[in-house]
Protein backbone atom coordinates (compact mmCIF):
# COMPACT_ATOMS: atom_id res chain seq x y z
CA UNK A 1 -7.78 13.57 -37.04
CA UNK A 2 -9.01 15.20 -33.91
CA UNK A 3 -6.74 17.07 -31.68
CA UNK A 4 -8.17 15.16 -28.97
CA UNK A 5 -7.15 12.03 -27.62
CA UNK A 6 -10.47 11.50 -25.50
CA UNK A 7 -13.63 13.21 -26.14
CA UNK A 8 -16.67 13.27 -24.04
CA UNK A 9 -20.15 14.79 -25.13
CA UNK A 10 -23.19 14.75 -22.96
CA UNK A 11 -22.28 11.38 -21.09
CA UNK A 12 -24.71 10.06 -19.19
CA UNK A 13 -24.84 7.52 -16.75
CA UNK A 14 -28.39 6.30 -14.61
CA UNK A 15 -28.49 3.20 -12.76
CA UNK A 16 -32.29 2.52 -12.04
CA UNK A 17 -32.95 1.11 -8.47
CA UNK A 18 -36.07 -1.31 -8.05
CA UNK A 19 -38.87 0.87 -5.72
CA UNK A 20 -35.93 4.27 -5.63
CA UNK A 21 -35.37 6.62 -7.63
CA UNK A 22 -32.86 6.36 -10.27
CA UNK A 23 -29.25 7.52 -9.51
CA UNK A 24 -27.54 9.72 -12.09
CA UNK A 25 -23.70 8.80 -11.22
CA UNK A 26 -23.23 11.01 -14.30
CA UNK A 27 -25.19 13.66 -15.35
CA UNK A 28 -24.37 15.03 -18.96
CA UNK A 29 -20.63 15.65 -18.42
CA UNK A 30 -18.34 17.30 -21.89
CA UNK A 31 -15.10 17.55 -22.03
CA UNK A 32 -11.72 17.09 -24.26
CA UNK A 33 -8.33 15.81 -23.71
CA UNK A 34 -5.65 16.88 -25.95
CA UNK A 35 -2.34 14.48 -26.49
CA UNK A 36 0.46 14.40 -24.54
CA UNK A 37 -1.32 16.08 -21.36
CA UNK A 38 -1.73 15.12 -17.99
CA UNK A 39 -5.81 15.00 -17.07
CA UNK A 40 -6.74 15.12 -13.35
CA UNK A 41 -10.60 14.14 -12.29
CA UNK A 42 -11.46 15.12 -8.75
CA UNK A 43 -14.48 14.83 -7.03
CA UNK A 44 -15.31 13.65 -3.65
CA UNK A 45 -16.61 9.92 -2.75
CA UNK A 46 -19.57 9.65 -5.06
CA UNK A 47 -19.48 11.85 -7.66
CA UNK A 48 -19.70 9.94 -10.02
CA UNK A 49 -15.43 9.35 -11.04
CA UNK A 50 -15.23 5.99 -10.88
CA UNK A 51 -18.37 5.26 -13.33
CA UNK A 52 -16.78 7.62 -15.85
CA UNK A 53 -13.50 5.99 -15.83
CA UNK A 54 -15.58 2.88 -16.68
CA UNK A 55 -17.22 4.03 -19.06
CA UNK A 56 -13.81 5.32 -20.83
CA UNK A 57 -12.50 2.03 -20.16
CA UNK A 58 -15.55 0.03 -21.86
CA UNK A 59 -16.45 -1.62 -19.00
CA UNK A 60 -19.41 -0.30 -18.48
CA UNK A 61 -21.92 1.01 -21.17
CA UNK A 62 -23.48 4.97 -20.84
CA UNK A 63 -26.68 5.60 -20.75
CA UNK A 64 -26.35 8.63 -23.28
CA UNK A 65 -24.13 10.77 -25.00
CA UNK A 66 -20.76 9.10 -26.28
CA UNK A 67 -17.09 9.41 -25.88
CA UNK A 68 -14.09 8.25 -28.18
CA UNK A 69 -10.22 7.25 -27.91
CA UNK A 70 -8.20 8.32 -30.24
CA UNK A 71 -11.19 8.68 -32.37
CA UNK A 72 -12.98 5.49 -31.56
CA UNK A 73 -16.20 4.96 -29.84
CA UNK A 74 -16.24 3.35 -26.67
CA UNK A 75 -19.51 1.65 -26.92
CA UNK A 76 -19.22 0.69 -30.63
CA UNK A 77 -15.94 0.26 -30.88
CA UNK A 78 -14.72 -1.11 -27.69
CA UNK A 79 -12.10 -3.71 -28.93
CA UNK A 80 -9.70 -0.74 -30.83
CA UNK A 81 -10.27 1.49 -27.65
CA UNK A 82 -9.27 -1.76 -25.49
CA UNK A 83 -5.87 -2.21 -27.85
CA UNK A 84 -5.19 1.71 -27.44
CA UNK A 85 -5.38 2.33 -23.36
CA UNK A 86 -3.72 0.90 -20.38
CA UNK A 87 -5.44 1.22 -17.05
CA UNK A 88 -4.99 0.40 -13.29
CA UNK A 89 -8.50 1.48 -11.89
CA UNK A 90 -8.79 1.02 -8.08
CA UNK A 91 -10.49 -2.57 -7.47
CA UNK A 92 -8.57 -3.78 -10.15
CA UNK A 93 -6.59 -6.83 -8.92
CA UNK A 94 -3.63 -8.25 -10.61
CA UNK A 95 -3.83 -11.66 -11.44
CA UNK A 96 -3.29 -13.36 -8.06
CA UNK A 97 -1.82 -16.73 -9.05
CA UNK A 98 0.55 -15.67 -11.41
CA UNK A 99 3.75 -14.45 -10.34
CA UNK A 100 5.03 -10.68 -10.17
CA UNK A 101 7.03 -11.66 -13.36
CA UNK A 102 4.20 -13.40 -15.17
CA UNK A 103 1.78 -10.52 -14.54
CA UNK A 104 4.01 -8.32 -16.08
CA UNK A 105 4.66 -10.81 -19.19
CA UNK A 106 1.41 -11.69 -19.75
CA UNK A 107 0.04 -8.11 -20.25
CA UNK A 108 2.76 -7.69 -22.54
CA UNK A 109 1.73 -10.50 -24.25
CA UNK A 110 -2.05 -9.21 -24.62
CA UNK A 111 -0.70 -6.14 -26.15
CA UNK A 112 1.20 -7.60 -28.64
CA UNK A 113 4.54 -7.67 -27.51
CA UNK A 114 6.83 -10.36 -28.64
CA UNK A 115 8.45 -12.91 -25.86
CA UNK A 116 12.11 -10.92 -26.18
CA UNK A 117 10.37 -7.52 -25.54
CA UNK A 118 8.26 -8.48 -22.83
CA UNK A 119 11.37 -10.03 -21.50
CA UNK A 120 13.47 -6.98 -21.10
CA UNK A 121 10.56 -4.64 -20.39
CA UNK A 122 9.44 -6.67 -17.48
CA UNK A 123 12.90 -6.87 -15.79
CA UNK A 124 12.98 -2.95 -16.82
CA UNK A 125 9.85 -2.01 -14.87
CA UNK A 126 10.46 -4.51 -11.85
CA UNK A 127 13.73 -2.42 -11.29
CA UNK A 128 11.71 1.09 -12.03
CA UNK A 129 9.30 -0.08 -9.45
CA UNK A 130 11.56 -1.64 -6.87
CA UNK A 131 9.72 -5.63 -7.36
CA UNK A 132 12.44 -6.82 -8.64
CA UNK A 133 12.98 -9.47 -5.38
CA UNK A 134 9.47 -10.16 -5.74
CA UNK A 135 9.74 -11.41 -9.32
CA UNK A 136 8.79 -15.24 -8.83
CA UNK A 137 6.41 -14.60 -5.68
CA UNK A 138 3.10 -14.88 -6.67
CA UNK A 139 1.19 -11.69 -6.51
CA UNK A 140 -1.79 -12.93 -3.60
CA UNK A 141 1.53 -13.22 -1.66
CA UNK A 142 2.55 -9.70 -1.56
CA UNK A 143 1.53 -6.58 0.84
CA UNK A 144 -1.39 -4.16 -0.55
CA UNK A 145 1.25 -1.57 -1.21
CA UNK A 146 3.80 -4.11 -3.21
CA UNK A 147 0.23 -5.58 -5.55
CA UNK A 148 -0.56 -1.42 -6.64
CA UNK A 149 3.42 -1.62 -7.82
CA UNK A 150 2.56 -4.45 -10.13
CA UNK A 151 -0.48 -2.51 -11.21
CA UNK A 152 0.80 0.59 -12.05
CA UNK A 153 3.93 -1.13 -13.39
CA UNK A 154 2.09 -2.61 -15.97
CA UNK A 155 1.31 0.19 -17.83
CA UNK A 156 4.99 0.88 -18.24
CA UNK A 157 5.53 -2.15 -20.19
CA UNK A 158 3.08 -0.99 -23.23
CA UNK A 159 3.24 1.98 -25.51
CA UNK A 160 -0.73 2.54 -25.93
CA UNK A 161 -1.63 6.36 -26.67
CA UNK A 162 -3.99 7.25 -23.53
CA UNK A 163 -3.24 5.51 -19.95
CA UNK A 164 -5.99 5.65 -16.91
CA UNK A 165 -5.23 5.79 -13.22
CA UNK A 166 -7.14 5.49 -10.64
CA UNK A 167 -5.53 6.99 -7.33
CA UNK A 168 -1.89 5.25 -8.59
CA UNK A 169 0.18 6.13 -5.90
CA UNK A 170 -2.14 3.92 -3.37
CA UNK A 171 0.50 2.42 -0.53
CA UNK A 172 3.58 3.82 -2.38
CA UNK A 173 6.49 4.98 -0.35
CA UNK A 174 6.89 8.77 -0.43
CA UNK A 175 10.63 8.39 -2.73
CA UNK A 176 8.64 5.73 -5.09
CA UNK A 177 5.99 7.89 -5.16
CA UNK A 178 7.91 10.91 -6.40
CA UNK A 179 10.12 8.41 -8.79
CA UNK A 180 6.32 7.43 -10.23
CA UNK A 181 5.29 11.00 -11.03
CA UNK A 182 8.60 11.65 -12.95
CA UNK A 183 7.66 8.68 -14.89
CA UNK A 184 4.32 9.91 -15.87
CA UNK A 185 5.81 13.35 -16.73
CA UNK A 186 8.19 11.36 -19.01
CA UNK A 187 5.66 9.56 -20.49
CA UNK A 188 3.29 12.75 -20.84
CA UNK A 189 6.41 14.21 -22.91
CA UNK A 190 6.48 11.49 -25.29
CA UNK A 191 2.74 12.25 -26.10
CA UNK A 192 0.89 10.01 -23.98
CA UNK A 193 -2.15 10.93 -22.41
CA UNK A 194 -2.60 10.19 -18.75
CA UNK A 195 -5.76 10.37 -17.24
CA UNK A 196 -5.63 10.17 -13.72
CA UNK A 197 -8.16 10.44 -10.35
CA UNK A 198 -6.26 11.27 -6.87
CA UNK A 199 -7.34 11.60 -3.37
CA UNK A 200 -4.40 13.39 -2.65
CA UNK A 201 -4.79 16.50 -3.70
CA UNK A 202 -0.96 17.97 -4.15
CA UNK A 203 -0.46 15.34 -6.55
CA UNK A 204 -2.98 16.52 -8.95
CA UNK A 205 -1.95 20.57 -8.37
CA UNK A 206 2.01 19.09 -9.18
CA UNK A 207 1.02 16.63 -11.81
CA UNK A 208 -1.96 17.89 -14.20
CA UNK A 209 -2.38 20.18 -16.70
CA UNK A 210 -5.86 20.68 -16.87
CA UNK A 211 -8.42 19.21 -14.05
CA UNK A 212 -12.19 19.16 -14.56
CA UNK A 213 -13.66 18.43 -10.64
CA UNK A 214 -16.57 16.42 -10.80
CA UNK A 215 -19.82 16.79 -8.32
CA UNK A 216 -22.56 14.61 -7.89
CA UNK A 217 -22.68 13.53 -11.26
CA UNK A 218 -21.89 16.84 -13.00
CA UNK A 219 -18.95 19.40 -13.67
CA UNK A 220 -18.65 21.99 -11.37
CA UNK A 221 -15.65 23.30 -12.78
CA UNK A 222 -12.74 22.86 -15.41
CA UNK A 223 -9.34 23.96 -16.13
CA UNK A 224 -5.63 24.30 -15.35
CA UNK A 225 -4.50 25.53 -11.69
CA UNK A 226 -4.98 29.13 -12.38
CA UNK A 227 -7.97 28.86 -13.72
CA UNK A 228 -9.82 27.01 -11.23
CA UNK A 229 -7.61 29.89 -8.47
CA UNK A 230 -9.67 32.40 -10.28
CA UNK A 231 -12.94 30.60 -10.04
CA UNK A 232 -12.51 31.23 -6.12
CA UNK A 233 -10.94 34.31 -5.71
CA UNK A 234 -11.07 35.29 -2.10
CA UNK A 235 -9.55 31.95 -0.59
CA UNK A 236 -6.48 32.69 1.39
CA UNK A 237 -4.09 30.01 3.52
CA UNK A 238 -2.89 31.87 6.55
CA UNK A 239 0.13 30.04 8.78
CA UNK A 240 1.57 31.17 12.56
CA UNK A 241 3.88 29.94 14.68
CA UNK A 242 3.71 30.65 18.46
CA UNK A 243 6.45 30.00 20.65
CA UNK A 244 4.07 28.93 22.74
CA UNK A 245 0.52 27.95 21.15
CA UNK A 246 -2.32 29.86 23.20
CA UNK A 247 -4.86 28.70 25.02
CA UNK A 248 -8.01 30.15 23.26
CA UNK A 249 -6.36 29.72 19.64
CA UNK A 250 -9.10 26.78 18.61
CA UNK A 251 -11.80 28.57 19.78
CA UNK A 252 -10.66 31.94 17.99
CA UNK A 253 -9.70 29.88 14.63
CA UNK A 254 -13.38 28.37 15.02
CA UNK A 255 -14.83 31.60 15.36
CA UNK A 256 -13.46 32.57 11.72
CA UNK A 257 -15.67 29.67 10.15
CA UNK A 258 -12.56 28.72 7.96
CA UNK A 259 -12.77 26.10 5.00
CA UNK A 260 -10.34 23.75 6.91
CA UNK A 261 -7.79 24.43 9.68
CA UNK A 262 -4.99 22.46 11.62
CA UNK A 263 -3.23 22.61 14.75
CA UNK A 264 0.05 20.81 14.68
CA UNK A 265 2.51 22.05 17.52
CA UNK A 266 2.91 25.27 17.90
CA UNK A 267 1.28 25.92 14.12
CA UNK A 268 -1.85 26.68 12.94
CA UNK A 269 -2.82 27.04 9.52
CA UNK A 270 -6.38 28.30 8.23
CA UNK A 271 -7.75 28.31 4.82
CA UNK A 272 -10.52 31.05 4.72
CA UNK A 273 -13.04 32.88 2.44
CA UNK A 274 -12.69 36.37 2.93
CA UNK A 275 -12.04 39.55 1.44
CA UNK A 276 -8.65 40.73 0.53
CA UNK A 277 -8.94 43.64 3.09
CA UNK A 278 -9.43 41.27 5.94
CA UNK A 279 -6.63 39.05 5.93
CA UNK A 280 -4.54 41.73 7.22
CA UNK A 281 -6.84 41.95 9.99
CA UNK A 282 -7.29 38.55 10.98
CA UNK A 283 -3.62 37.68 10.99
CA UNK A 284 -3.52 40.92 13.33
CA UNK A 285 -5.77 39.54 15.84
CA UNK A 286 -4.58 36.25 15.99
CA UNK A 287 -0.90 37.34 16.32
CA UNK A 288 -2.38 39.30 19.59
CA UNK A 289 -2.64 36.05 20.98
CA UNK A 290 0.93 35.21 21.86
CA UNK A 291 4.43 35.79 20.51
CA UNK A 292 4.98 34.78 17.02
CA UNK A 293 7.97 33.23 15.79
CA UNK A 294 6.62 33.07 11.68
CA UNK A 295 3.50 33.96 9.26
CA UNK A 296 2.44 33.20 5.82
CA UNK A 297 0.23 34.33 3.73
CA UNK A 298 -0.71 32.60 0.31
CA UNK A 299 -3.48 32.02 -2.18
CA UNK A 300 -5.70 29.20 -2.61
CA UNK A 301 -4.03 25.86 -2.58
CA UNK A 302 -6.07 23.05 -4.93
CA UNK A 303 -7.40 21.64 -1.70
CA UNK A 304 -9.15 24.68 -0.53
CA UNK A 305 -10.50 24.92 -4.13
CA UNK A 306 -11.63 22.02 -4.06
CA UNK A 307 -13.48 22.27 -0.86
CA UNK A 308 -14.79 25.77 -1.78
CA UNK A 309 -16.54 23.99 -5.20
CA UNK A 310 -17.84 20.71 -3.33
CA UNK A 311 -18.65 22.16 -0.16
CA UNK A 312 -22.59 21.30 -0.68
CA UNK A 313 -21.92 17.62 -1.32
């Protein structure tokens, strides 16, 4: 048996566009998944995510290449991979009518689960997820934020090897939201593989083990945080205080070109490519500006990474 739980090789997706060009929403991507590890795909809007988890997730069929779970193929085999993944993709709706309780029993039922176990799972996961009032209020009834709870939740009340997420924490609370990642981590430990795509870029840099970011289609780069920190050596995060925040400080920060800055208070904070040797300087001349109460200096977060490898999108 592989030592992969998902396996990609040359996948290729085109959709062909009467009197355009084709679109290549993915453009030979490779890569494997071991078990038990947390997978992050980033990428900004359009590059091409979304049609890979669908792909995964047999729902929609590549162009070329091929990719397996747990050793089957998705296109030939798409009924084992179906009984071996869970998955809350983005535009996936619970079932509407059905009650929060009934969503949760029926996909236990689809997996297999007998009526006792889907019983005490369900009334498990509504507590996990805080839905538990919500249990015989049918889902088209609920707020945006309370319908991604019954998503997610549903993967909780099946044991299938890999699990897919697409941006789970959607509308969660910032204490769910934290509970939810400690449940993944459990879950990871147990030797499940999570799969998961995230806006939000801390969660994937506290979460994931390994990240591939995704670009127009293609890879642009792959591997755990430290990796990808040496892929753009030179990014630095630089943080003052003022006790009083200058007048010219935006037009000095512009002046430095940075990757992204913010001016929140009395704080700035500017990610920038530059050489080691100059970050000294810079934090020199903008501490000329006014008093300063505190500074920081730190290495690349994922976020300035991220923008550093998808800048040309």
């Amino acid at each position: 048996m592989s030592e992969f739980a998902l396996e990609v090789k040359e996948l290729a997706k085109v959709y062909q566009r009467h009197g355009k060009p084709p679109v290549r929403a993915v453009d030979g991507i490779s890569f494997g998944v071991p078990r038990g590890e947390i997978f992050g795909l980033l990428g900004p809007n359009g590059a091409g995510k979304t049609t890979l988890l669908k792909v995964l997730t047999t729902l929609l069929r590549a162009t070329s290449g091929s990719a397996t779970i747990e050793g089957f193929d998705v296109a030939t085999q798409a009924l084992e991979v179906r009984r071996r993944i869970a998955m809350v993709l983005q535009e996936t709706a619970a079932e509407l009518f059905l009650s929060v309780r009934d969503n949760l029993l029926t996909y236990g039922r689809f997996h297999g689960l007998d009526a006792e176990t889907s019983r005490k799972r369900a009334a498990d996961v509504m507590e996990r997820f805080q839905i538990a009032k919500d249990a015989g209020r049918k889902v088209q009834d609920l707020s945006g934020g309370s319908r991604r709870r019954v998503q997610v939740a549903k993967v909780f009340m099946v044991n299938t090897p890999v699990v897919f997420l697409d941006e789970f924490s959607t509308g969660m609370d910032p204490i769910l939201k934290r509970a939810v990642m400690g449940y993944l981590r459990e879950e990871a430990a147990k030797g499940r593989t999570i799969v998961l795509t995230t806006q939000i870029l801390s969660e994937a840099e506290e979460l994931c083990d390994d990240i591939l970011i995704m670009n127009r289609g293609k890879q642009v780069a792959r591997g755990d945080l430290n990796a990808l920190k040496l892929l753009s050596a030179g990014l630095y995060d630089i943080l003052l205080t003022f006790d009083r925040l200058p007048e010219t400080i935006a037009e000095d920060v512009a002046r430095l070109a940075p990757l992204r800055s913010q001016i929140a208070g009395n704080t700035i904070e500017v990610s920038l490519k530059v050489e080691e040797a100059s970050v000294l300087e810079i934090v020199q001349e903008l501490s000329k500006k006014g008093r300063v109460l505190r500074v920081e200096v730190s290495g690349a977060s994922l976020e300035d990474i991220f923008v550093e490898l998808t800048k040309e999108a």
